[in-house]
Every structure is written in C-alpha cells, then in structure tokens.
Protein backbone atom coordinates (compact mmCIF):
# COMPACT_ATOMS: atom_id res chain seq x y z
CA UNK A 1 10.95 3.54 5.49
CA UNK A 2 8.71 1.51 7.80
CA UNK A 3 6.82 3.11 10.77
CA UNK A 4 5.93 0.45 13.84
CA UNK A 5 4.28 1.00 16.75
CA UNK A 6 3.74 -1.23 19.85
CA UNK A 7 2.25 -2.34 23.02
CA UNK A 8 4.67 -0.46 25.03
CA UNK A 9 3.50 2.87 23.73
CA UNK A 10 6.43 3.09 21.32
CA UNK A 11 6.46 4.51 17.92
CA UNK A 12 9.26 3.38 15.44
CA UNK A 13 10.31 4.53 12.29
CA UNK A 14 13.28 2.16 10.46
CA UNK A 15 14.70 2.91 7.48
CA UNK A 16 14.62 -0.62 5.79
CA UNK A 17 17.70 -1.38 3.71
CA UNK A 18 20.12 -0.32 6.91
CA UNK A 19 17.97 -1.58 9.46
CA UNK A 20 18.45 1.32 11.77
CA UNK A 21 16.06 2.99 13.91
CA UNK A 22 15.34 6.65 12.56
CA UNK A 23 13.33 8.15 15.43
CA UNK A 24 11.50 6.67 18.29
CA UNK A 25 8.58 7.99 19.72
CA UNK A 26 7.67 7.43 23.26
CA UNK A 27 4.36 8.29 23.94
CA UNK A 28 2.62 8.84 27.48
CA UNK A 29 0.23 5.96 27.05
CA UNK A 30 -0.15 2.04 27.81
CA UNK A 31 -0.13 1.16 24.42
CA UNK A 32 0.42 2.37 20.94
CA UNK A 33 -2.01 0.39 18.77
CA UNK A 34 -2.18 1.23 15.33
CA UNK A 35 -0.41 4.16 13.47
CA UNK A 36 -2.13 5.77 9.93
CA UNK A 37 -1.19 8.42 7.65
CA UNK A 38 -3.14 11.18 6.17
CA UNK A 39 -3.27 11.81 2.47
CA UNK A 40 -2.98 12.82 0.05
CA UNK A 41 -0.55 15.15 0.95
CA UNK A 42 0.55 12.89 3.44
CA UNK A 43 1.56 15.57 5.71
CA UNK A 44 0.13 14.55 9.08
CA UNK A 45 0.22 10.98 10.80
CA UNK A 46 -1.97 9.73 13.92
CA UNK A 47 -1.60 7.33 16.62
CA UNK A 48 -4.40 5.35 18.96
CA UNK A 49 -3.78 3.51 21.57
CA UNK A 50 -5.71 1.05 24.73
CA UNK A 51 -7.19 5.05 26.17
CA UNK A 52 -10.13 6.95 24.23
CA UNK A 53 -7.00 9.42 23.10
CA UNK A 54 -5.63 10.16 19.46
CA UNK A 55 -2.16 11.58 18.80
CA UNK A 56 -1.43 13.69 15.68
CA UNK A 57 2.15 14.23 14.26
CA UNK A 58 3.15 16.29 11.67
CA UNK A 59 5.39 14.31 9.10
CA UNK A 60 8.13 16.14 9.03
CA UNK A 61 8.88 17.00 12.30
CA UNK A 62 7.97 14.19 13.83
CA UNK A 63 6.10 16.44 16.63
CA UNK A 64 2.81 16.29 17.87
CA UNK A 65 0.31 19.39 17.14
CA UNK A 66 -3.03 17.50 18.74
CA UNK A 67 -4.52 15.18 20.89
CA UNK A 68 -7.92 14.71 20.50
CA UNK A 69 -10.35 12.35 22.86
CA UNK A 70 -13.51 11.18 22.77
CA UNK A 71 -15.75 12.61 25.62
C-alpha cells in the first residue's frame, strides 16, 4: 500500500499492484504536506500541512482522534 498526500489537502492511500484508490482523505486545510507513521506498533499516522496544525489518524480506522497546534 502507498499513502500520498498533496497540495490540495488530500490524503491518498493506493493499494499498488491494482492501482486503485483505497480511501481518500479530505482534510479542512490548504495543503497536506507530508504524512508519517508512528511505530513501532504502527498504530497511529499524522498529517502537517501550510497552517501551524497536526492531524492524527488512527491506522485502522482511518479517523482522526487529535489535532494538535502550536500556540
């Protein structure tokens, strides 16, 4: 599986050999940035973007549990 995300605030996940979009993420933001995983267990996976704001997912679920910003 490969996990993308993009300027349009846009998180991706493809499963590679049938080149089909699993989930998409749209998140309330400008633009998506970078994407990282924690681990191990790899359990929870977090978002940043152009704003001060991170996003954290569960795995799993593909949900968000927190947003955390910088004050």
């Amino acid at each position: 599986m490969v996990y993308f995300s993009d300027a349009s605030g846009q998180v991706r996940f493809w499963h590679c050999s049938s080149r089909k979009c699993l989930v998409l993420l749209n998140e309330n933001r400008a633009q998506t940035m970078s994407l990282a995983f924690s681990g191990p267990p790899a359990d929870k996976f977090v978002t940043v973007g152009a704003d001060p704001k991170v996003f954290v997912y569960d795995v799993d679920t593909k949900k968000r549990v927190a947003e955390l910003e910088a004050t």
